[in-house]
C-alpha atoms as a PDB file:
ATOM      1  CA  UNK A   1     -50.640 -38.589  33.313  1.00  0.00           C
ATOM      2  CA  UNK A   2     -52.303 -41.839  32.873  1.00  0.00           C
ATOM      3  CA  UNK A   3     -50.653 -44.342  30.155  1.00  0.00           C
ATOM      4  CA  UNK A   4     -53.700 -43.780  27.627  1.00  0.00           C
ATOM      5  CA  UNK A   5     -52.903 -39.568  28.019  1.00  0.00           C
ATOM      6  CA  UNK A   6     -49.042 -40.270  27.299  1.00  0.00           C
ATOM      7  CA  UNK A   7     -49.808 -42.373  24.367  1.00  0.00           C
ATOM      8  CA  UNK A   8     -52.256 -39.932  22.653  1.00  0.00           C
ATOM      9  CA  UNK A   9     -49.649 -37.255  23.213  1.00  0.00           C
ATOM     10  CA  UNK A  10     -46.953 -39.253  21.997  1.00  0.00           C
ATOM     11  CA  UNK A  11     -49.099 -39.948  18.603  1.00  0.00           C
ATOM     12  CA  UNK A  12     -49.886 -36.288  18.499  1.00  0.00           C
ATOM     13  CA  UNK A  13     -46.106 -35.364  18.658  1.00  0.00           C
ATOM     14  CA  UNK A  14     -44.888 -38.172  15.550  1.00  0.00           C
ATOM     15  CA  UNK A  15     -47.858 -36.791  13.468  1.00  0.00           C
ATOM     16  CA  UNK A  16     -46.615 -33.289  14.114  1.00  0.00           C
ATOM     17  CA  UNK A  17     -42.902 -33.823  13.631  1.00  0.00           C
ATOM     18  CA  UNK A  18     -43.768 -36.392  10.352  1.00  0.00           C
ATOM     19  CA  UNK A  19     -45.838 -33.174   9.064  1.00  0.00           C
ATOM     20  CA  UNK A  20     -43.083 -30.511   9.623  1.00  0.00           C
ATOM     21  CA  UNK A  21     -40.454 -33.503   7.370  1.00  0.00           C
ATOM     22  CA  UNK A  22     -43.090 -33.676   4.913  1.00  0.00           C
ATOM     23  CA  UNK A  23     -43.344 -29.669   4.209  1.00  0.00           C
ATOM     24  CA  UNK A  24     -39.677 -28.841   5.148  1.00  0.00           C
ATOM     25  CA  UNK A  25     -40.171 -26.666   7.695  1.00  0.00           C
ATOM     26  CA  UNK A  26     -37.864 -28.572  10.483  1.00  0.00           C
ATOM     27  CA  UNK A  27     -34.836 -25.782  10.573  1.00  0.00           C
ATOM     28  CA  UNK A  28     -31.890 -26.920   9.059  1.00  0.00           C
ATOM     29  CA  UNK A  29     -28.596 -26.713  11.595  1.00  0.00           C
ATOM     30  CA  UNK A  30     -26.843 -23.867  10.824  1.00  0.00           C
ATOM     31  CA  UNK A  31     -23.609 -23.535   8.903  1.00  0.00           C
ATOM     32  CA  UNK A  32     -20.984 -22.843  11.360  1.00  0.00           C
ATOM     33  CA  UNK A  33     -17.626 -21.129   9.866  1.00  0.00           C
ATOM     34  CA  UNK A  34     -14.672 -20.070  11.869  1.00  0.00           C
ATOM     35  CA  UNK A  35     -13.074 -17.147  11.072  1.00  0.00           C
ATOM     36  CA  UNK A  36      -9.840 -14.743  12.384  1.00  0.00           C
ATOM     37  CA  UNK A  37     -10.442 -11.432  13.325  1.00  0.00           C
ATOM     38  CA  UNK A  38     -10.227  -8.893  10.840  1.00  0.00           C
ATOM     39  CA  UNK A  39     -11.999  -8.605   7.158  1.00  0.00           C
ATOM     40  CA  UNK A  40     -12.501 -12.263   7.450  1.00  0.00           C
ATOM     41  CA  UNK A  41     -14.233 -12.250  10.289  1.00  0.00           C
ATOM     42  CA  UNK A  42     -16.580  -9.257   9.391  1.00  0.00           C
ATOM     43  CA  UNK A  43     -16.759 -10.123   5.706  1.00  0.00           C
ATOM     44  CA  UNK A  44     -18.380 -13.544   6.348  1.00  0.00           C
ATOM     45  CA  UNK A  45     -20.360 -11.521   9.099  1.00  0.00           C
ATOM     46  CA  UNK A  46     -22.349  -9.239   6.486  1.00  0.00           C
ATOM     47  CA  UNK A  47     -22.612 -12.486   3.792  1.00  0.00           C
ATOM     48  CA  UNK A  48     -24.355 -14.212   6.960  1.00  0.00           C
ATOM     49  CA  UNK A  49     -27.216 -11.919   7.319  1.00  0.00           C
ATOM     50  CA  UNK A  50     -27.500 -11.538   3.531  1.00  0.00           C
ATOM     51  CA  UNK A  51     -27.766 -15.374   3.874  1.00  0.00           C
ATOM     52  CA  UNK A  52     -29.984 -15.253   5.869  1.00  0.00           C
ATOM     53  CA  UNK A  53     -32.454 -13.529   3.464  1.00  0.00           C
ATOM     54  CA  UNK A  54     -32.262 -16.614   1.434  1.00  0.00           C
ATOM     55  CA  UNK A  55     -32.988 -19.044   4.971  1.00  0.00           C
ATOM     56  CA  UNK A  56     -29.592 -20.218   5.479  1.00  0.00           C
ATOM     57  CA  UNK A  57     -28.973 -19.789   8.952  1.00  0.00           C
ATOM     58  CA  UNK A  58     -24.799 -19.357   9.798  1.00  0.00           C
ATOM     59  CA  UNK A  59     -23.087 -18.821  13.193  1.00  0.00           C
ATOM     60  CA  UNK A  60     -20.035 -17.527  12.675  1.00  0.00           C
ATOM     61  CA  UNK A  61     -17.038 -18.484  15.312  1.00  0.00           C
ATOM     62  CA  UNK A  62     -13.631 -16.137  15.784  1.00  0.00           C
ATOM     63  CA  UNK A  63     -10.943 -17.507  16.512  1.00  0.00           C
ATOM     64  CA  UNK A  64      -7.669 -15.997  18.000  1.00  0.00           C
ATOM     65  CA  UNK A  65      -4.663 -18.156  16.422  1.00  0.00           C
ATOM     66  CA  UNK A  66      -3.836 -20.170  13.067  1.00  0.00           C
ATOM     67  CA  UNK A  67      -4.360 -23.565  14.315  1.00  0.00           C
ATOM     68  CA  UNK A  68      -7.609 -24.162  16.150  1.00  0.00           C
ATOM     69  CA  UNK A  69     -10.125 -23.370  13.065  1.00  0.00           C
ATOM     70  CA  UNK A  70      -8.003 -26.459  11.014  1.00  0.00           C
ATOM     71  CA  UNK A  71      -8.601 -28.620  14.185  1.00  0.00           C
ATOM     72  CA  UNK A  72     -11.895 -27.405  14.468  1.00  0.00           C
ATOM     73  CA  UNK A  73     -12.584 -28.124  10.682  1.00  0.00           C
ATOM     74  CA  UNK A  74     -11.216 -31.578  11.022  1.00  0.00           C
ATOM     75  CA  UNK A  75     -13.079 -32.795  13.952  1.00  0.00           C
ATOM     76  CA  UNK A  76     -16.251 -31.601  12.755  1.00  0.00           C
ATOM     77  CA  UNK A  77     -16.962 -28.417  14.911  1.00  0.00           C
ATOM     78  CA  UNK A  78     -17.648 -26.254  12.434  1.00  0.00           C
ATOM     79  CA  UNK A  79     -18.622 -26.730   8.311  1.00  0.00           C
ATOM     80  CA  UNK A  80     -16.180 -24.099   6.852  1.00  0.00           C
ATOM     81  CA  UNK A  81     -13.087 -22.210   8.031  1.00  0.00           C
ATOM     82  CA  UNK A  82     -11.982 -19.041   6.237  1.00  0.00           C
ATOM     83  CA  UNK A  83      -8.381 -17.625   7.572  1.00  0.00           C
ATOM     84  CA  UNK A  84      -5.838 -19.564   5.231  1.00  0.00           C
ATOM     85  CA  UNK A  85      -3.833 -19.659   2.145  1.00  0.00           C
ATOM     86  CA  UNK A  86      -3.824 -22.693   0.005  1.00  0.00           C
ATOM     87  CA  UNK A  87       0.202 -22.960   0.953  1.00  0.00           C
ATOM     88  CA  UNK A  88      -0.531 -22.884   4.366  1.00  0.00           C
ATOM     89  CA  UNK A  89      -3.313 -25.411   3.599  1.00  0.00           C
ATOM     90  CA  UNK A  90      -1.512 -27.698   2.383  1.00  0.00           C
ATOM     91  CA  UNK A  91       1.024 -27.459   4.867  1.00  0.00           C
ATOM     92  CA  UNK A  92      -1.259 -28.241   7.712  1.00  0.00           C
ATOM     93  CA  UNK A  93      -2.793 -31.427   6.066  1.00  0.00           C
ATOM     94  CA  UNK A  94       0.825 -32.580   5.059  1.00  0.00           C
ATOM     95  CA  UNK A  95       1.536 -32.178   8.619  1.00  0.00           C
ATOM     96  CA  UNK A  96      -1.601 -32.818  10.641  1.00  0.00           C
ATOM     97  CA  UNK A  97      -3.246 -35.625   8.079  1.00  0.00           C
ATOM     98  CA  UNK A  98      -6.319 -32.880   8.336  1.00  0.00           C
ATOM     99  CA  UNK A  99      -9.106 -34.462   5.494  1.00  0.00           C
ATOM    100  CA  UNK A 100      -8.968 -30.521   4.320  1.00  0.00           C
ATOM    101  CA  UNK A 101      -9.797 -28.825   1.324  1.00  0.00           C
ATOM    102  CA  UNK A 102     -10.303 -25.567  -0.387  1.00  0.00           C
ATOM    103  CA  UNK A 103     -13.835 -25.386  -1.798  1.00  0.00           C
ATOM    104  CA  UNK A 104     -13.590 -21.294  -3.200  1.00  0.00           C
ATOM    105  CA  UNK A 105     -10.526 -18.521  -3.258  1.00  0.00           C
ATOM    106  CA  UNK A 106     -11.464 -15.549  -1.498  1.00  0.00           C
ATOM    107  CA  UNK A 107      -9.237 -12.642  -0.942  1.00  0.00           C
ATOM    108  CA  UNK A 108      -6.429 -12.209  -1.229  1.00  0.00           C
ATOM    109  CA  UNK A 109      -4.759 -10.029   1.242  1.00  0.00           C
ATOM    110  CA  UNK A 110      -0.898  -8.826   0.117  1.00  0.00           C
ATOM    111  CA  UNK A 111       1.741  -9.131   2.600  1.00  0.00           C
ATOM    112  CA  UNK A 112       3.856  -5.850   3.050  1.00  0.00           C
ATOM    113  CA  UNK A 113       7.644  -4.767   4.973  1.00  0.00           C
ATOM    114  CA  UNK A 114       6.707  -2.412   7.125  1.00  0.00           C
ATOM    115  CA  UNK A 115       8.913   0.288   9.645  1.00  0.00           C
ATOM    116  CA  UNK A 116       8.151   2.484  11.713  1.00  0.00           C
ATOM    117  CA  UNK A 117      11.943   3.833  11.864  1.00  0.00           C
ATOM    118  CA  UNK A 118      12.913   4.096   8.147  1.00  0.00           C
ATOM    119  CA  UNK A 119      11.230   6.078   5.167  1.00  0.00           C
ATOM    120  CA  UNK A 120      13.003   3.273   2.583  1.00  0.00           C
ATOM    121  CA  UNK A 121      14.403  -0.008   2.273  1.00  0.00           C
ATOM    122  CA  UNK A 122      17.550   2.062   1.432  1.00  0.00           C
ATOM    123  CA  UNK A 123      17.668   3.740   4.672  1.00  0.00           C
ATOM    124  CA  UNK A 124      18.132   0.383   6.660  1.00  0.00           C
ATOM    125  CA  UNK A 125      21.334   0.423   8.661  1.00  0.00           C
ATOM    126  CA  UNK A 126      23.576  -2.750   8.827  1.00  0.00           C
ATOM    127  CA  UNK A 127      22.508  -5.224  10.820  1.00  0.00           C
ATOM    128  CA  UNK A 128      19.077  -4.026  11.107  1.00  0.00           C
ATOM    129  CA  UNK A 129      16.406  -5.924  13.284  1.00  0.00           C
ATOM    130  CA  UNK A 130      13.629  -7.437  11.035  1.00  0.00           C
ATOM    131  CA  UNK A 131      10.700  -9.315  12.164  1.00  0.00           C
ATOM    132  CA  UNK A 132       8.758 -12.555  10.165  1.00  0.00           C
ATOM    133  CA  UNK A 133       6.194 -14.649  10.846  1.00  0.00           C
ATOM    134  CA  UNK A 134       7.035 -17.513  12.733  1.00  0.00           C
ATOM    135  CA  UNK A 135       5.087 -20.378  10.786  1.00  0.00           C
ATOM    136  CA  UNK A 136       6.547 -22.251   8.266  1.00  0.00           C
ATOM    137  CA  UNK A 137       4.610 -20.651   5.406  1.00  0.00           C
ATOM    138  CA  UNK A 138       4.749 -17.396   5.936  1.00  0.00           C
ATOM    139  CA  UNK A 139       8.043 -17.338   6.789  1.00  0.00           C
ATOM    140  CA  UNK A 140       9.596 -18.559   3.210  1.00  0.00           C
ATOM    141  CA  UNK A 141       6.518 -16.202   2.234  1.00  0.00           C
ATOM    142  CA  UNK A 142       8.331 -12.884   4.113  1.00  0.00           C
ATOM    143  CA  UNK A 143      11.855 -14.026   2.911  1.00  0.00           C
ATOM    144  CA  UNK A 144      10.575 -13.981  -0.879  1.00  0.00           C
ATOM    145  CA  UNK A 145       9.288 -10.232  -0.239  1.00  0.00           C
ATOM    146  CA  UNK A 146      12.826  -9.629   1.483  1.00  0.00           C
ATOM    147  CA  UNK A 147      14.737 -11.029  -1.759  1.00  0.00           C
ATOM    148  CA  UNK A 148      12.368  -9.501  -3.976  1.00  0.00           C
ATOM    149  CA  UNK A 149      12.326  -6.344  -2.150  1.00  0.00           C
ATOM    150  CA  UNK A 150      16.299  -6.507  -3.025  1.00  0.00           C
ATOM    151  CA  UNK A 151      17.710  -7.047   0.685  1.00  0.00           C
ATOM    152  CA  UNK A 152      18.249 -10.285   1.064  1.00  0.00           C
ATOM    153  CA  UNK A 153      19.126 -13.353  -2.065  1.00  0.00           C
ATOM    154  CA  UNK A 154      17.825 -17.412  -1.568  1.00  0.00           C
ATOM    155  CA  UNK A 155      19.202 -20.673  -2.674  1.00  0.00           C
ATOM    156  CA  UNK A 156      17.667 -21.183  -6.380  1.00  0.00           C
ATOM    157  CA  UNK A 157      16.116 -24.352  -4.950  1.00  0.00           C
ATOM    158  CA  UNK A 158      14.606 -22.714  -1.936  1.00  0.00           C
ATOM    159  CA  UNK A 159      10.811 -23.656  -2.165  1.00  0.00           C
ATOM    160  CA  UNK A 160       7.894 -22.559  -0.433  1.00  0.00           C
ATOM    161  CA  UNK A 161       9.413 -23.128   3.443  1.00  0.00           C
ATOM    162  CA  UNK A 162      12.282 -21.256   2.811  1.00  0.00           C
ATOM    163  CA  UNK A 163      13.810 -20.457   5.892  1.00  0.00           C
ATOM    164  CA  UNK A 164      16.742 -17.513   7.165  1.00  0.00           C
ATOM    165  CA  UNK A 165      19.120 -21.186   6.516  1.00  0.00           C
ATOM    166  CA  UNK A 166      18.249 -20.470   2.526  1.00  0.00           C
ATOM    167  CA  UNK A 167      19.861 -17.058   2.487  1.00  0.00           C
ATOM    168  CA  UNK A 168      23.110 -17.124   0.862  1.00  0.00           C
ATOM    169  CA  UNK A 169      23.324 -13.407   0.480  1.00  0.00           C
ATOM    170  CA  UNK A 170      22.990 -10.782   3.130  1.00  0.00           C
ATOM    171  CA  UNK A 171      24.671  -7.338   2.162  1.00  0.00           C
ATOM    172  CA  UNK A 172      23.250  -5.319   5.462  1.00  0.00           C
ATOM    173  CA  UNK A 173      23.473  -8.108   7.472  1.00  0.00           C
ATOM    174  CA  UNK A 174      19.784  -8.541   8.805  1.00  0.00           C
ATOM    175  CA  UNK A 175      19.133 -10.128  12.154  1.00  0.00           C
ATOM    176  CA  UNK A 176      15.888 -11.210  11.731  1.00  0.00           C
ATOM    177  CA  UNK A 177      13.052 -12.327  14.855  1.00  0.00           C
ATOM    178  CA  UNK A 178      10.275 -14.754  14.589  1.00  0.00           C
ATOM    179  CA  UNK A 179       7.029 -13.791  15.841  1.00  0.00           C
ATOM    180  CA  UNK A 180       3.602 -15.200  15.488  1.00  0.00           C
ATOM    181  CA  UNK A 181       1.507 -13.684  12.633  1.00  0.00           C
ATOM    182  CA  UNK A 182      -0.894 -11.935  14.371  1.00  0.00           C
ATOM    183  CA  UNK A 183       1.440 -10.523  16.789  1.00  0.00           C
ATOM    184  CA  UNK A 184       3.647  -8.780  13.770  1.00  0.00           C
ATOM    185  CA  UNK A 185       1.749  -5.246  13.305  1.00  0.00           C
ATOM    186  CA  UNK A 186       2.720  -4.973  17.528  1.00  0.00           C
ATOM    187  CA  UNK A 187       6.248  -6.019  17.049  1.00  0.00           C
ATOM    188  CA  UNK A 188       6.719  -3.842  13.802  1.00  0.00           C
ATOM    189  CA  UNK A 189       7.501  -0.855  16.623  1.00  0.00           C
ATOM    190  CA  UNK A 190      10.088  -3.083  18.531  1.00  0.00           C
ATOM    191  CA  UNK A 191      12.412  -3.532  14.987  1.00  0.00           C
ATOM    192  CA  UNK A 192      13.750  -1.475  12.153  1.00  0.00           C
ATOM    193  CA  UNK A 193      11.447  -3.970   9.512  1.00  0.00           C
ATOM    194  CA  UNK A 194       8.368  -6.165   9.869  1.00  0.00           C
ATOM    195  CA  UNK A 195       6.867  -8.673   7.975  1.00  0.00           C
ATOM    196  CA  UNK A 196       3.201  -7.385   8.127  1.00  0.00           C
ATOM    197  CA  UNK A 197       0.108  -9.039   7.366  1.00  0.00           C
ATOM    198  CA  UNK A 198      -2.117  -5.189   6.438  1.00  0.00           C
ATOM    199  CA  UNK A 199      -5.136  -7.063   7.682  1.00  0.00           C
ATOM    200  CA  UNK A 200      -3.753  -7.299  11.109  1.00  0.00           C
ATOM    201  CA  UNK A 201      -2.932  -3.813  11.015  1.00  0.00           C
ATOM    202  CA  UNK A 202      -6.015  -2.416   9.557  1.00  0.00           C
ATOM    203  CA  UNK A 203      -7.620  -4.237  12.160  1.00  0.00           C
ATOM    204  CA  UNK A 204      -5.643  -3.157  14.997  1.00  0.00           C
ATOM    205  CA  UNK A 205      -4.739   0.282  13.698  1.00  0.00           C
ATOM    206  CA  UNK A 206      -1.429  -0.215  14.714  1.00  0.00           C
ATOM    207  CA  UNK A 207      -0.090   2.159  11.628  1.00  0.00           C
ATOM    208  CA  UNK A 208      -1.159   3.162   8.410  1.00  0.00           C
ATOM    209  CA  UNK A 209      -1.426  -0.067   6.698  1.00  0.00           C
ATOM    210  CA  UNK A 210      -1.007   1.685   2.921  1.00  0.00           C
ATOM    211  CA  UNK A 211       2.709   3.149   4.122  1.00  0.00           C
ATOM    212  CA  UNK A 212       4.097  -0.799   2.775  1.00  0.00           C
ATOM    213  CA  UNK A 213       7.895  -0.146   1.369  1.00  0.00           C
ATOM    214  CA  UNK A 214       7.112  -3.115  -0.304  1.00  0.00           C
ATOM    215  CA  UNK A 215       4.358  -5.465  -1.186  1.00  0.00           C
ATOM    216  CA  UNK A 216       3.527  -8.879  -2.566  1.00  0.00           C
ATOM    217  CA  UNK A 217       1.110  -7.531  -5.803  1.00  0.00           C
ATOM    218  CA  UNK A 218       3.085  -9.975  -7.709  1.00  0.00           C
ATOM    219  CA  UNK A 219       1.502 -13.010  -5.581  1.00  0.00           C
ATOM    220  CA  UNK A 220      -0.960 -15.953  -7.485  1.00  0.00           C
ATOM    221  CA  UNK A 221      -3.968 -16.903  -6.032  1.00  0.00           C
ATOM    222  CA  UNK A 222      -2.252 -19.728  -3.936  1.00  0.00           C
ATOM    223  CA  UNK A 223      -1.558 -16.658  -1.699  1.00  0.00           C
ATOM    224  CA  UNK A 224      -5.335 -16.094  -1.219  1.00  0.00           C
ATOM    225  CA  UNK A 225      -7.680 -16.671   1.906  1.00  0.00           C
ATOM    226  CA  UNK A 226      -9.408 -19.827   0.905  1.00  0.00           C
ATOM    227  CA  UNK A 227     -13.278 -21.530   2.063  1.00  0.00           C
ATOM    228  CA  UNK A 228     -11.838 -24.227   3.217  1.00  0.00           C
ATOM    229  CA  UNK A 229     -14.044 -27.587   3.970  1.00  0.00           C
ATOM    230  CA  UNK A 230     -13.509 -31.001   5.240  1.00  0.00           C
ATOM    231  CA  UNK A 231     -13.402 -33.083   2.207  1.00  0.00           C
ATOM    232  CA  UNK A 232     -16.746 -35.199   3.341  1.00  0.00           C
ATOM    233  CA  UNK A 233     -18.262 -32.373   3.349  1.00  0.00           C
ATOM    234  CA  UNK A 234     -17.190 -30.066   0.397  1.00  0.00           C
ATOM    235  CA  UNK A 235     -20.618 -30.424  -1.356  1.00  0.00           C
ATOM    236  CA  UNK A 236     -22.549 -29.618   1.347  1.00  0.00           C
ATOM    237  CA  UNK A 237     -25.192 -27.491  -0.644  1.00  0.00           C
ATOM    238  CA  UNK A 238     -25.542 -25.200   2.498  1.00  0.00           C
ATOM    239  CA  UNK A 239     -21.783 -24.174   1.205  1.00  0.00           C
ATOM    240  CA  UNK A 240     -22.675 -23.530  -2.557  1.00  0.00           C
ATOM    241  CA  UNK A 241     -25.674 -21.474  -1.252  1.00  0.00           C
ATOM    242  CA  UNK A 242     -23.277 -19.275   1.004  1.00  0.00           C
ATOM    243  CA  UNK A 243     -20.553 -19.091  -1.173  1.00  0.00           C
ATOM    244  CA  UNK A 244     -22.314 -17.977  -3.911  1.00  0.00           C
ATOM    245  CA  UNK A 245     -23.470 -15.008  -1.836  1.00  0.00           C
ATOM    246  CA  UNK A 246     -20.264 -14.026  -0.995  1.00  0.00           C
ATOM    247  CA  UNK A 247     -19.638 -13.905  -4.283  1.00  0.00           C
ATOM    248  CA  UNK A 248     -21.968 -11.862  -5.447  1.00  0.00           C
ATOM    249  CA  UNK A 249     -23.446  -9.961  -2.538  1.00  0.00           C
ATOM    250  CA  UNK A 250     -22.799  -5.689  -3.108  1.00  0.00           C
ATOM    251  CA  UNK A 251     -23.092  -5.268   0.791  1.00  0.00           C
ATOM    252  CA  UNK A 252     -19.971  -7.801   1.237  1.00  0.00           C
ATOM    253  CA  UNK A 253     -17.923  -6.068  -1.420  1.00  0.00           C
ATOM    254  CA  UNK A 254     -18.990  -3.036  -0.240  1.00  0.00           C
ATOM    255  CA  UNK A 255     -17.642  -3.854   3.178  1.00  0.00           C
ATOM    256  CA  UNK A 256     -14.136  -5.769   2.070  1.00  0.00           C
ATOM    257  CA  UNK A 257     -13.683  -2.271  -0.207  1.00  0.00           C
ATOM    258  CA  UNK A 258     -13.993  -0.233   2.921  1.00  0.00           C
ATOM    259  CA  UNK A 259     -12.055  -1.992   5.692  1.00  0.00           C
ATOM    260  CA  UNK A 260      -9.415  -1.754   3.021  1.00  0.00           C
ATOM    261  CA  UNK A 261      -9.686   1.914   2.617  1.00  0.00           C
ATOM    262  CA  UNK A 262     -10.233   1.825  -1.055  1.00  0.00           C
ATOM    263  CA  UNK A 263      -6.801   0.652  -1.775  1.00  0.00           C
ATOM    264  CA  UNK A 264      -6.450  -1.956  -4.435  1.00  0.00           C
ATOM    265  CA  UNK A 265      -2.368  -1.513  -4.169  1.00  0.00           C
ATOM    266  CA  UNK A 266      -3.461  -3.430  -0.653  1.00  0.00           C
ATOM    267  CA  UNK A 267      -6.257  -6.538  -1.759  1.00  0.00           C
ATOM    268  CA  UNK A 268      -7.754  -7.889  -5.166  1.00  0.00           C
ATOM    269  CA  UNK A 269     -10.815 -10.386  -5.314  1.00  0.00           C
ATOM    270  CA  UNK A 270      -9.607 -13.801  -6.820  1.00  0.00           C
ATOM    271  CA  UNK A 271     -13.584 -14.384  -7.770  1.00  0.00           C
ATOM    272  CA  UNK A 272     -13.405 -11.216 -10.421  1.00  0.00           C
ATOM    273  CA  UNK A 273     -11.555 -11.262 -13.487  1.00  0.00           C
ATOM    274  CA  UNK A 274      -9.273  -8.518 -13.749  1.00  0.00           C
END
């Protein structure tokens, strides 16, 4: 190709690439959101194709743990994250400096006690083994359910990261182990009691998820999974446009109503007024 040939090509290219600008049909990137496994995951899965009816194009990326989506968020690798409560949130950017911030309330999940040994929170024996989440969140979350379940009693002043420290009443004399969230609805059959996120154990069918002796119904909507966003890029309108079809899509209620098994003692949906 002569010099003359790669200049009339090159003219033909600008004119075709300052036509597609002009009309807006140059494909906009798509909106990448991480996700955990479980309703997250495949609620954000079904509001992605129904998206995609309207043009916006999102990739959806699962992650495995609690901390790589907030990295992920931060640094820019994805647009959106969806696996966190507000608590949590805030406890990450308090601790990481993450530019972080919640953009929409999804759902919220409650948190149960769990065993696979003992029919009631009566029947534990003393000293009984009892499993909790080994963030700092979630682990003044569990102790909250343990004191209001009755078994255990905190320090007035104990706030959100409560830890086993805060107890200043014990009457059976729990022994409790840390383990990492996602790794509760396994452990739950190692113990007499488990923290257990019914999520995870839907997901993993583990157990029957509705058998909680206890659960957190009394929780605000801190306690919800939250969009979360970097804060330059909260108003992205590609995030208004997807949110508001998670909102209000049928086929993603449809599917949230289903993994939970039609059990509203389990879930509520922070976007509906009750």
């Amino acid at each position: 190709m002569n010099v003359s040939q790669f200049l009339k090509k090159l003219t033909v290219l600008s004119a075709v690439v300052t036509a597609a600008l002009l009309t807006g049909t140059v494909a906009a990137a798509p909106l990448k959101i991480g996700v955990v496994p479980g309703i997250f995951a495949d609620s954000v899965e079904v509001a992605a194709q129904e998206a995609k009816k309207q043009g916006l194009d999102v990739e959806v990326i699962e992650f495995t743990d609690w901390a790589t989506p907030n990295v992920a968020l931060d640094a820019g690798d994805i647009d959106l994250n969806y696996y966190q409560n507000s608590n949590y949130l805030a406890n990450a950017v308090r601790d990481k400096g993450f530019k972080l911030v919640s953009v929409q309330p999804g759902i919220l999940s409650y948190l149960g006690l769990y065993s696979l040994k003992h029919s009631s929170l009566a029947d534990l024996p003393e000293g009984a083994k009892v499993a909790i989440a080994s963030d700092a969140v979630n682990v003044g979350r569990g102790l909250r359910l343990l004191e209001h379940a009755g078994l255990i009693k905190l320090r007035p002043d104990t706030g959100l990261l409560g830890t086993p420290a805060d107890i200043v009443a014990n009457p059976k004399n729990l022994k409790f182990v840390e383990v990492e969230g996602p790794q509760l609805a396994r452990a739950t059959q190692d113990v007499d009691l488990a923290q257990g996120f019914p999520y995870f154990i839907l997901a993993s069918k583990a157990f029957d998820a509705t058998k909680a002796l206890s659960l957190t119904s009394y929780e605000d909507d801190s306690w919800a999974i939250q969009f979360v966003a970097h804060s330059d890029k909260a108003a992205d309108p590609r995030i208004a446009q997807f949110l508001q079809v998670y909102k209000t899509s049928p086929a993603v209620r449809a599917a949230i109503d289903q993994f939970y098994q039609g059990e509203p003692k389990l879930y509520r949906l922070t976007w509906l007024k009750n």
